[in-house]
N, C-alpha and C. Protein backbone atom coordinates (compact mmCIF):
# COMPACT_ATOMS: atom_id res chain seq x y z
N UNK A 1 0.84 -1.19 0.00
CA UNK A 1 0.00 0.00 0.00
C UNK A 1 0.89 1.25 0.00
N UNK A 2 0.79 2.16 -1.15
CA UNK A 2 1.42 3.38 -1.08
C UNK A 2 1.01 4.65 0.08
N UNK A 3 1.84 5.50 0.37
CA UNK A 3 1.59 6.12 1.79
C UNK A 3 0.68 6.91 0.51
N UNK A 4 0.18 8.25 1.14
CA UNK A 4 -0.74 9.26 1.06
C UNK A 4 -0.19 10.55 0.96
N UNK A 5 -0.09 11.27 -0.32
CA UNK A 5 0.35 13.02 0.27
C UNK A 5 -0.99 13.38 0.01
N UNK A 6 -0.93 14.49 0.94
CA UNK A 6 -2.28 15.43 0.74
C UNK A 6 -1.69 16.58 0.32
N UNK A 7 -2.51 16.92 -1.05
CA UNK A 7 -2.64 18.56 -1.05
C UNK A 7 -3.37 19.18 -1.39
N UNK A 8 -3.79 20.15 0.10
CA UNK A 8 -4.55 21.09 0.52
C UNK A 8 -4.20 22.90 -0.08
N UNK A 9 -5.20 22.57 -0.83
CA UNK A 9 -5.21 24.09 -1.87
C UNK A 9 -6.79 24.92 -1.57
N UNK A 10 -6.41 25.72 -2.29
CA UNK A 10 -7.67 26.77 -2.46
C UNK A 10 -7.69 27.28 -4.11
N UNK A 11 -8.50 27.42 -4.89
CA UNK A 11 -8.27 27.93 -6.39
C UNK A 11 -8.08 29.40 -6.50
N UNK A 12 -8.37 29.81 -5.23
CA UNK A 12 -8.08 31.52 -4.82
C UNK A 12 -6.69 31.90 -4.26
N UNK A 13 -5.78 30.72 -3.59
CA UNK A 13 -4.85 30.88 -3.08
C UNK A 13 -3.86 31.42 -3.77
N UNK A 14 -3.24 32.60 -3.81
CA UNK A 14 -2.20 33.09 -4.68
C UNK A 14 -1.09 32.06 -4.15
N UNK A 15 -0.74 32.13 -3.58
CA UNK A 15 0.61 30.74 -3.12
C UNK A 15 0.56 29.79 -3.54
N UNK A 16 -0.84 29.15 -4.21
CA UNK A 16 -1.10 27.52 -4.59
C UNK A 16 -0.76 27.92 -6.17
N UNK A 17 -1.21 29.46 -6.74
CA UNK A 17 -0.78 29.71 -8.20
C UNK A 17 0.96 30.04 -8.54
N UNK A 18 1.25 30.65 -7.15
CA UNK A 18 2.84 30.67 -7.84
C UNK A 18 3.56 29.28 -7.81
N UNK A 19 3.15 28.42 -6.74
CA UNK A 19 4.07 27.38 -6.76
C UNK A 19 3.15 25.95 -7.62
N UNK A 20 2.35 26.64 -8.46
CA UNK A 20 1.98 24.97 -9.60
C UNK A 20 3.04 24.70 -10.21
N UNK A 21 3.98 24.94 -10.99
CA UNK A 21 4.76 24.42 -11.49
C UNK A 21 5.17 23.83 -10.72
N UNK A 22 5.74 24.24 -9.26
CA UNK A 22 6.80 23.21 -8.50
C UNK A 22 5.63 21.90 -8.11
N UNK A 23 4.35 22.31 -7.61
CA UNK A 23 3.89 20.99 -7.61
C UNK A 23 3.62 20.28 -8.53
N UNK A 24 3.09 20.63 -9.84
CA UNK A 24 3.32 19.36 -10.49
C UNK A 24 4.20 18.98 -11.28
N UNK A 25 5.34 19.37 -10.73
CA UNK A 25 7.38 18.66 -10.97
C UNK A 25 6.94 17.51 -9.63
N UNK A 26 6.69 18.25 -8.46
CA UNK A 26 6.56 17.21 -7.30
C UNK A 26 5.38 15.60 -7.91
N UNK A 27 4.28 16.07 -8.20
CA UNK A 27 3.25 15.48 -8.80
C UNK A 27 3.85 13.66 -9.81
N UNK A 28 4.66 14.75 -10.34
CA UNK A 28 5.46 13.63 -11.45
C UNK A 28 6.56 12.63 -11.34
N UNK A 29 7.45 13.30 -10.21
CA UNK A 29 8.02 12.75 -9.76
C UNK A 29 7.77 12.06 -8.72
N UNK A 30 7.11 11.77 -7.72
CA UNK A 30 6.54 10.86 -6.79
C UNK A 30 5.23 9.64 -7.15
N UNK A 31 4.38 9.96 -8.58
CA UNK A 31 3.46 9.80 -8.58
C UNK A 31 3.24 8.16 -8.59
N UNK A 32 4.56 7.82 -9.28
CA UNK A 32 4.28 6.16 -8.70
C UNK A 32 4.50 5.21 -7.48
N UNK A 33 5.00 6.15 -6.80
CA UNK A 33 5.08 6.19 -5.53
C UNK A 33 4.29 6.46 -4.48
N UNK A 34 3.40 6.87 -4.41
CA UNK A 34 2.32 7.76 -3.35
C UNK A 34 1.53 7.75 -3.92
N UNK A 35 0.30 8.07 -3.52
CA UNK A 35 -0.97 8.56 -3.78
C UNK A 35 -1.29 9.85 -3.45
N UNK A 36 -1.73 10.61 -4.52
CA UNK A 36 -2.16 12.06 -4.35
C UNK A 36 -3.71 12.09 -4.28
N UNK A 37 -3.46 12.97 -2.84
CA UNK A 37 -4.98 13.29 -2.90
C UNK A 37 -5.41 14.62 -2.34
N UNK A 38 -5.53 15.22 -3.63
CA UNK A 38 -6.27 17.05 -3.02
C UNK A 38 -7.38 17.16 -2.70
N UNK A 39 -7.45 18.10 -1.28
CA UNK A 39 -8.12 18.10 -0.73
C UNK A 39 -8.58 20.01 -0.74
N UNK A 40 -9.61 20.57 -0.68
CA UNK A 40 -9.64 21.87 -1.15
C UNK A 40 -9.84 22.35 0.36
N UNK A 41 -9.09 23.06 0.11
CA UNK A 41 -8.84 23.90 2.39
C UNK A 41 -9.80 25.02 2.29
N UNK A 42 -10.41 25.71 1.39
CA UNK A 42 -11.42 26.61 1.47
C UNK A 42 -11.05 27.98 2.49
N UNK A 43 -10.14 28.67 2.00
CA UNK A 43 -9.78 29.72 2.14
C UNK A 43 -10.90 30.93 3.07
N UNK A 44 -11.98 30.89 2.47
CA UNK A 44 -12.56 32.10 2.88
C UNK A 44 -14.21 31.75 2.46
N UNK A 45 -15.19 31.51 3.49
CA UNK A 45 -16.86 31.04 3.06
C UNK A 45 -17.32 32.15 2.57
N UNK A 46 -18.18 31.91 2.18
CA UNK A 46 -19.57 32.26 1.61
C UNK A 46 -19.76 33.75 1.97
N UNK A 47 -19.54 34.68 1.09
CA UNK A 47 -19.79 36.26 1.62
C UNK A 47 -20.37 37.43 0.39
N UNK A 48 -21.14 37.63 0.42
CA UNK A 48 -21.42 38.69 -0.71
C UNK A 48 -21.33 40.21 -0.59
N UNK A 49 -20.71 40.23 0.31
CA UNK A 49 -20.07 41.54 0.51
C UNK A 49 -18.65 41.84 0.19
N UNK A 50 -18.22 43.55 -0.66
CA UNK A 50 -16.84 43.55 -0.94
C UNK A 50 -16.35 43.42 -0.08
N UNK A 51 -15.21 43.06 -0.31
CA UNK A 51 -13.90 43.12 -0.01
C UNK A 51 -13.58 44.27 1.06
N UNK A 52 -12.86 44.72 2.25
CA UNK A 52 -12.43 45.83 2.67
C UNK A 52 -11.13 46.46 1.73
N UNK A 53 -11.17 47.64 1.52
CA UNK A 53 -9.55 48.15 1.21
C UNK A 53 -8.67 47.59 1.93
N UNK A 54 -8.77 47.70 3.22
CA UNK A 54 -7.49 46.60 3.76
C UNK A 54 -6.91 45.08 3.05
N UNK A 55 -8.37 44.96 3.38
CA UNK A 55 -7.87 43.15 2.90
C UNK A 55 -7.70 43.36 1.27
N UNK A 56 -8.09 44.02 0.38
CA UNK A 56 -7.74 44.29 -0.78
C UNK A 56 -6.35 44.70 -1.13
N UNK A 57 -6.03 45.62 0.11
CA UNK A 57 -4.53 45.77 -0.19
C UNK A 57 -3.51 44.76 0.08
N UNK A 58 -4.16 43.95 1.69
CA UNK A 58 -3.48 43.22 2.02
C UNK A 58 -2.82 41.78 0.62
N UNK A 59 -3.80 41.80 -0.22
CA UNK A 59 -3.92 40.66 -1.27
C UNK A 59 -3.15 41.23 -1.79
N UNK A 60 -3.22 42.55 -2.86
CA UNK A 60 -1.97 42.80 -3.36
C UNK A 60 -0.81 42.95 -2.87
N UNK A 61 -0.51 43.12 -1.88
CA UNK A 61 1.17 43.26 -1.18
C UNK A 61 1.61 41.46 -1.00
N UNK A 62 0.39 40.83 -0.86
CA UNK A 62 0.77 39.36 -1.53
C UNK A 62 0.93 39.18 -2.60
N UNK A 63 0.60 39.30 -3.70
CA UNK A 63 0.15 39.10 -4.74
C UNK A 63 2.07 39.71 -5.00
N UNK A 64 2.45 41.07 -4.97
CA UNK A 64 3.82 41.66 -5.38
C UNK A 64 4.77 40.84 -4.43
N UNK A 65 4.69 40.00 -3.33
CA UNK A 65 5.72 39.07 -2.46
C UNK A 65 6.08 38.04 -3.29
N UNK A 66 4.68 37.55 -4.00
CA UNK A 66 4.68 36.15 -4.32
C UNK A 66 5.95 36.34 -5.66
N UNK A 67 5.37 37.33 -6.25
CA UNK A 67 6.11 37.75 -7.98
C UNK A 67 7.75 37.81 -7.46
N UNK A 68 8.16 38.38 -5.83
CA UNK A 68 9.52 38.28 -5.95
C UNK A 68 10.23 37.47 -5.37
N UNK A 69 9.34 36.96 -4.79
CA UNK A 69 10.11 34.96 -4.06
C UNK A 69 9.81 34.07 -5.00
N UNK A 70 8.56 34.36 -6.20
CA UNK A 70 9.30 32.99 -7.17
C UNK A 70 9.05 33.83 -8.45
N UNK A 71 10.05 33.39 -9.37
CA UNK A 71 10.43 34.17 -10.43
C UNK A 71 9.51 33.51 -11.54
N UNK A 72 8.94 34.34 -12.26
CA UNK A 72 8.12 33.94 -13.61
C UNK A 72 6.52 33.85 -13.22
N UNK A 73 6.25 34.28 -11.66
CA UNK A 73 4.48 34.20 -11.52
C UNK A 73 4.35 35.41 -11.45
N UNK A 74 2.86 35.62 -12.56
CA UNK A 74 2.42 36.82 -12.82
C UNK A 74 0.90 36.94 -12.34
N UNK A 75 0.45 38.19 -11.94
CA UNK A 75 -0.75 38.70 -11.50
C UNK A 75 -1.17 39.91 -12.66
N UNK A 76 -2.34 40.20 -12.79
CA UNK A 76 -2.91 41.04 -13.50
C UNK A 76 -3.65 42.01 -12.55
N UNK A 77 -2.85 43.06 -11.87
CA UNK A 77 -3.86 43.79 -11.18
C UNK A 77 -4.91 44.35 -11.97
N UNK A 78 -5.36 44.90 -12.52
CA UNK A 78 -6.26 45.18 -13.18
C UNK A 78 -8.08 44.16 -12.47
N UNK A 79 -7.81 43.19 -12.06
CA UNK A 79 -8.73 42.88 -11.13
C UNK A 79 -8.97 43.47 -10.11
N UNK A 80 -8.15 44.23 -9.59
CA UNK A 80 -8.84 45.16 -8.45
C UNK A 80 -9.59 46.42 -8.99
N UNK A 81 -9.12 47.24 -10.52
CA UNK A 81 -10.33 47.75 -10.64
C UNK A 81 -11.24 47.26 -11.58
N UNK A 82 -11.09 46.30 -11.96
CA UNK A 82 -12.41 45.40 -13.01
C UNK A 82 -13.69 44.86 -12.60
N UNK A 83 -13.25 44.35 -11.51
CA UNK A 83 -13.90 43.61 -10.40
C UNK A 83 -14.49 43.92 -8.73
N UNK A 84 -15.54 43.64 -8.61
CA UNK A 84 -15.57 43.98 -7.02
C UNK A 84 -15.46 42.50 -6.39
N UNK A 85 -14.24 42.57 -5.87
CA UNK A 85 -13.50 41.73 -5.07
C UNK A 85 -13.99 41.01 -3.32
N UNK A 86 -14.61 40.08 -3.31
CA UNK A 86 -14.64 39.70 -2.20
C UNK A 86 -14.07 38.47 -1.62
N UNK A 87 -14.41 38.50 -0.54
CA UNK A 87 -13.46 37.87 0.23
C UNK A 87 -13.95 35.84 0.37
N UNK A 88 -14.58 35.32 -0.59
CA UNK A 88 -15.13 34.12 -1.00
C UNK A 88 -15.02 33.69 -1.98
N UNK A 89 -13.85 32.50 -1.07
CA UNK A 89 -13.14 31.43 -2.18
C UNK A 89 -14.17 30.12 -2.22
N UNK A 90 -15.35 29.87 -1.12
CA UNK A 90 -16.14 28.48 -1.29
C UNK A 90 -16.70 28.63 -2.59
N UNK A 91 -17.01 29.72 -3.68
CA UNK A 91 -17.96 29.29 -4.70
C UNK A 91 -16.63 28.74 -5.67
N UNK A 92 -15.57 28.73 -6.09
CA UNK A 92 -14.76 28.50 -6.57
C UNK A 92 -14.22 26.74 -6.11
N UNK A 93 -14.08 27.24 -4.42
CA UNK A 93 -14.30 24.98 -4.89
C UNK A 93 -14.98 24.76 -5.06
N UNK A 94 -16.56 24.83 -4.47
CA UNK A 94 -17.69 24.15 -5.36
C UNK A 94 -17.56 23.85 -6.78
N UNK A 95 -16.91 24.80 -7.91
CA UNK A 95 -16.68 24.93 -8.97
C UNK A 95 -15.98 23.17 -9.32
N UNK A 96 -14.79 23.47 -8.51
CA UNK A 96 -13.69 22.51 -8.51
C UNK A 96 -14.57 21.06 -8.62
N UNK A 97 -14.88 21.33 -7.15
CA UNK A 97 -15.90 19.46 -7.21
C UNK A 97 -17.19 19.78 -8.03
N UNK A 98 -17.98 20.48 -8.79
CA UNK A 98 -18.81 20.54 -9.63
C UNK A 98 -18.34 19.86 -11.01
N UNK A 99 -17.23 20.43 -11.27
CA UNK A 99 -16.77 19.89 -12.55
C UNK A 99 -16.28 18.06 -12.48
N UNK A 100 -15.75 18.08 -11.48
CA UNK A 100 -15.39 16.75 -11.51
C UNK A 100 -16.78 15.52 -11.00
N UNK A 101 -17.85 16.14 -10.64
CA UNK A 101 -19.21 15.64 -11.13
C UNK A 101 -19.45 15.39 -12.40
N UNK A 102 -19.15 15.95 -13.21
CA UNK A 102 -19.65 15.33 -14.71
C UNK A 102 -18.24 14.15 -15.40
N UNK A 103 -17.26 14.93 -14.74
CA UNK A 103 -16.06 13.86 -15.21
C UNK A 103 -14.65 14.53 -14.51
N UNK A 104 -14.14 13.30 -13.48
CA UNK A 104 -13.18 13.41 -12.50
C UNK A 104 -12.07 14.13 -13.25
N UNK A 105 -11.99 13.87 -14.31
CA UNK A 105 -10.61 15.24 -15.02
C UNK A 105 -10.74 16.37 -15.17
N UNK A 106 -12.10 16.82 -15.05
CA UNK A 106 -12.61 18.12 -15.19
C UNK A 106 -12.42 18.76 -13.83
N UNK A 107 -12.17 18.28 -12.91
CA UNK A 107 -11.24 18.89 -11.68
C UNK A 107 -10.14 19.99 -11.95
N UNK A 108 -8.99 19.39 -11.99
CA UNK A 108 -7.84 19.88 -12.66
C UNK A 108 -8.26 21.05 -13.23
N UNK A 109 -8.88 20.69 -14.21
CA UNK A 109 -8.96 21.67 -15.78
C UNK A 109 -9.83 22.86 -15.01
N UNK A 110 -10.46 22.55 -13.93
CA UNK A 110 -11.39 23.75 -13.80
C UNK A 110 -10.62 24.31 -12.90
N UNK A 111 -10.07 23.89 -12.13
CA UNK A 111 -9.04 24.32 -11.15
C UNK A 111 -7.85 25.40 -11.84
N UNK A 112 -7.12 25.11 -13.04
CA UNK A 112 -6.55 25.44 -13.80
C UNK A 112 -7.13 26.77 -14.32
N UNK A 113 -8.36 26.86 -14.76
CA UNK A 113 -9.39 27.51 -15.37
C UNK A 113 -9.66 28.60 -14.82
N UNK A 114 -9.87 28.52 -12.93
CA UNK A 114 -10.35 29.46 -12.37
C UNK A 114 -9.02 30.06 -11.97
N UNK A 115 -8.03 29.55 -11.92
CA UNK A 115 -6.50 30.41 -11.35
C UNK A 115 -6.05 30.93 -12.77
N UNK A 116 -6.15 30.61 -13.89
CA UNK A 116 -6.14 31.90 -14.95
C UNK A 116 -6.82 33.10 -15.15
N UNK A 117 -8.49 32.65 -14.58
CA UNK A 117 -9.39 33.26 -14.84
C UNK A 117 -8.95 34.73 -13.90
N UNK A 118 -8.49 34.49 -12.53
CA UNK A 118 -9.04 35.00 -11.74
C UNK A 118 -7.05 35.87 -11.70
N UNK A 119 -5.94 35.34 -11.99
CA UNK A 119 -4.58 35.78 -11.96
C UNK A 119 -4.42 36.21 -12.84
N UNK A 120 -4.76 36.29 -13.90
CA UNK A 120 -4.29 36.47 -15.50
C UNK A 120 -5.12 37.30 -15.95
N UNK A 121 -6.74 37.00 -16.38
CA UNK A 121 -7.61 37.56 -17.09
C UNK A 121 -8.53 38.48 -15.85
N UNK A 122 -8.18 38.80 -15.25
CA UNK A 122 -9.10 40.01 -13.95
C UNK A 122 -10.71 39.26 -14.56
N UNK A 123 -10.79 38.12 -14.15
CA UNK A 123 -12.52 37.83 -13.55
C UNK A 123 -12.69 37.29 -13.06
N UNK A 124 -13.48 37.15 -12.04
CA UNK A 124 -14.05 37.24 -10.86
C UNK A 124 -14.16 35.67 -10.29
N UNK A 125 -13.23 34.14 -9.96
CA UNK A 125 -14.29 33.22 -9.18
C UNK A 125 -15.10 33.15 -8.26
N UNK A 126 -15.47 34.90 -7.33
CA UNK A 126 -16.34 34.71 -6.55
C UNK A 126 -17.47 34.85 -7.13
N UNK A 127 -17.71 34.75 -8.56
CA UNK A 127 -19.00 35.25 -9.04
C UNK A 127 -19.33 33.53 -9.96
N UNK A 128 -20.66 33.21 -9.67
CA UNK A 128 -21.23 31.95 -10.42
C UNK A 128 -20.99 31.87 -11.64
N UNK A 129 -21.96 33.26 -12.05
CA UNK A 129 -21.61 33.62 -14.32
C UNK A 129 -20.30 33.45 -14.36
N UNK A 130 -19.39 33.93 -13.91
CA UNK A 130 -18.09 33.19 -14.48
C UNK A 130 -17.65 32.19 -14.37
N UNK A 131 -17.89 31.16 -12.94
CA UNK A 131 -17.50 30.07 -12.65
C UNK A 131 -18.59 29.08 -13.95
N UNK A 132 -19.40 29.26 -14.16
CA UNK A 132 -20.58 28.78 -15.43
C UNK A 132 -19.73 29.05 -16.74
N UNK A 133 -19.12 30.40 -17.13
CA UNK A 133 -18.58 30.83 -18.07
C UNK A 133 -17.35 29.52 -18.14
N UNK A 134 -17.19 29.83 -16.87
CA UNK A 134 -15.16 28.48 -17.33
C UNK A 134 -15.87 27.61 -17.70
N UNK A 135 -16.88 27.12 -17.15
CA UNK A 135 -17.04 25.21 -17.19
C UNK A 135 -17.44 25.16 -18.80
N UNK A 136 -17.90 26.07 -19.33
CA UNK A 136 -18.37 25.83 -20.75
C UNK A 136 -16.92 25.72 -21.87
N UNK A 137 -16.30 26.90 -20.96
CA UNK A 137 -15.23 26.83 -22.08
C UNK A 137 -13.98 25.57 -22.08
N UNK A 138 -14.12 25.27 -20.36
CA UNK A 138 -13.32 23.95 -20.94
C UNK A 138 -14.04 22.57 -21.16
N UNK A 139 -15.27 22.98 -21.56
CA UNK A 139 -16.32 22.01 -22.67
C UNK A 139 -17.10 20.97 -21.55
N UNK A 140 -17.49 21.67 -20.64
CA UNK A 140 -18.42 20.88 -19.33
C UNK A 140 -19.93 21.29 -20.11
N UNK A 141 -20.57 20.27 -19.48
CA UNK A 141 -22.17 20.67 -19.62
C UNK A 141 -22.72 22.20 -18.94
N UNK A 142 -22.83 23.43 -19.37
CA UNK A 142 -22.98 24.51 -18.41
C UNK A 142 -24.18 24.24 -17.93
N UNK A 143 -25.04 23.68 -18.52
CA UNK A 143 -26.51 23.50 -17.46
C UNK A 143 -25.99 22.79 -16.21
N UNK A 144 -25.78 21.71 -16.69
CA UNK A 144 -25.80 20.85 -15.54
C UNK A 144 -24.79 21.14 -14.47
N UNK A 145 -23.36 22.06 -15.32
CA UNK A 145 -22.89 23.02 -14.18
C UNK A 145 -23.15 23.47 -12.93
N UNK A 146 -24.33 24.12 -13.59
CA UNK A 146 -24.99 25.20 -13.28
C UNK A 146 -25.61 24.95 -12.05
N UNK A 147 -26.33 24.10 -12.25
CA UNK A 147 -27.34 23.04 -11.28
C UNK A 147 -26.50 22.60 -10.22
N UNK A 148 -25.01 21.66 -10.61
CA UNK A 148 -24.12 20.76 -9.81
C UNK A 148 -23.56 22.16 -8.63
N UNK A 149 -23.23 22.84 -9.35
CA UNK A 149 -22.79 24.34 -8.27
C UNK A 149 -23.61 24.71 -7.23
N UNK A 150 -24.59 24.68 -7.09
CA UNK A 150 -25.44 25.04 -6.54
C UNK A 150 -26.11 24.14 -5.66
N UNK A 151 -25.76 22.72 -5.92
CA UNK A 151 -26.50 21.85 -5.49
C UNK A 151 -26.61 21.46 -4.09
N UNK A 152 -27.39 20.82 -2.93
CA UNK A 152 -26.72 20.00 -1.79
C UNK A 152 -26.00 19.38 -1.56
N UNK A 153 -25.61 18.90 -2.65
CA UNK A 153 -24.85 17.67 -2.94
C UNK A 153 -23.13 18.16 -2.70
N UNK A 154 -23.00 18.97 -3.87
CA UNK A 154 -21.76 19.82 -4.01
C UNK A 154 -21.28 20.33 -2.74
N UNK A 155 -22.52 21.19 -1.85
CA UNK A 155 -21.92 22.05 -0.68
C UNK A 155 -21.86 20.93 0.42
N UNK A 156 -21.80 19.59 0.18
CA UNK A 156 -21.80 18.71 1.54
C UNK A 156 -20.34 17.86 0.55
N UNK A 157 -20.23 17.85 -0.40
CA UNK A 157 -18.94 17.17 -1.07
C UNK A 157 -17.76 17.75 -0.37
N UNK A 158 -18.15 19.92 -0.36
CA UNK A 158 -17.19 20.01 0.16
C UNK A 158 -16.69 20.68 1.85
N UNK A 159 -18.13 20.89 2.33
CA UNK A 159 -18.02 20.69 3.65
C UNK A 159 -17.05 19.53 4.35
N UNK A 160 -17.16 18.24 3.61
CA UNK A 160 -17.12 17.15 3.85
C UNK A 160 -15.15 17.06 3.44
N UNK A 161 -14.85 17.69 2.45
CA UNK A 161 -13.60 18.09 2.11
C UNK A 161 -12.87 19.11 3.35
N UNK A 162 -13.57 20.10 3.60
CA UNK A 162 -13.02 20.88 4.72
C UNK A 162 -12.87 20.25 5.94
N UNK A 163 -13.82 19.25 6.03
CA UNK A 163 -13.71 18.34 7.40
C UNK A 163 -12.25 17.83 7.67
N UNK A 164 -12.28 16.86 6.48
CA UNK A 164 -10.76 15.89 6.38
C UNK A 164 -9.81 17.24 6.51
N UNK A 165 -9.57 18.50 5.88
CA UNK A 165 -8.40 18.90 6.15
C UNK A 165 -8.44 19.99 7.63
N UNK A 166 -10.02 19.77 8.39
CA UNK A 166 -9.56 20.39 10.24
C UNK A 166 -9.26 19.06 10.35
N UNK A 167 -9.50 17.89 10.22
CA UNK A 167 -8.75 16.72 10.76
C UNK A 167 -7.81 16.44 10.63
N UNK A 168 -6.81 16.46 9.61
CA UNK A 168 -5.59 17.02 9.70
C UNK A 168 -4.78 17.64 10.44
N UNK A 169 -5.44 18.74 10.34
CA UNK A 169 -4.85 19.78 11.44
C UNK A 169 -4.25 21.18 10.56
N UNK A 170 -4.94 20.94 9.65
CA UNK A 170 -4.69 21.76 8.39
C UNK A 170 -5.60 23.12 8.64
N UNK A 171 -5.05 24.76 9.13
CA UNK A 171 -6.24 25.87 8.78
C UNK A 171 -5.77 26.71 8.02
């Protein structure tokens, strides 16, 4: 029986976007060895209110740390004025385990999807229409998206995900 790595991400986490490359060098190189299993740590619940200027700034003075402790990760500020920015990363995993409801590779890809969307192209994963917008474009059913996002099902998939990583010991 191969041991277990866990990794505990967020699709909002600027730290989980500068260091993808190094994880999946790690990914490739261990993978016949171990078992990978991500687990989504859910950064920040459910809020429909902006963002404070603080914590807005606080993100960018991350966002310019991250660019000079690892070389070649880029941010698009232009999301801070494109966007009204809040502080909720749960609709974005839902996203994550939504997609991999219609087909377990569609994880990844949406995962992938929403850390371009949201680092690169200034739009929004705290907003559904866009999280609906990715799943179409990397060729998911958007209805049934649509539906899976939203569902009971989804928000107990990943309640149930946040569980395993306070059991851990993971915050």
């Amino acid at each position: 029986m191969k041991p277990t790595l866990y990794y505990i991400h967020d699709p909002m986490c600027s730290w989980c976007w500068g260091f993808r490359p190094v994880w999946h060098q790690v990914q490739k190189n261990v993978k016949d060895r171990v078992t990978i299993r991500p687990l989504l740590g859910g950064l920040a619940p459910d809020d429909e209110q902006p963002m404070s200027e603080s914590m807005q700034k606080n993100i960018q003075d991350n966002w310019k740390r991250i660019q000079q402790t690892i070389p070649g990760t880029k941010f698009n500020d232009d999301f801070w004025e494109v966007c009204t920015p809040r502080r909720s990363t749960y609709p974005a995993c839902r996203a994550v385990i939504a997609a991999g409801l219609q087909d377990g590779q569609f994880a990844e890809k949406m995962l992938l999807a929403i850390q371009q969307a949201y680092y690169l192209y200034a739009r929004n994963p705290s907003d559904d229409p866009v999280l609906i917008q990715l799943a179409k474009e990397i060729g998911l059913d958007g209805r049934q998206f649509k539906i899976d996002l939203s569902s009971e099902r989804c928000k107990l998939l990943l309640k149930e995900e946040l569980q395993q990583v306070a059991n851990l010991g993971v915050s």
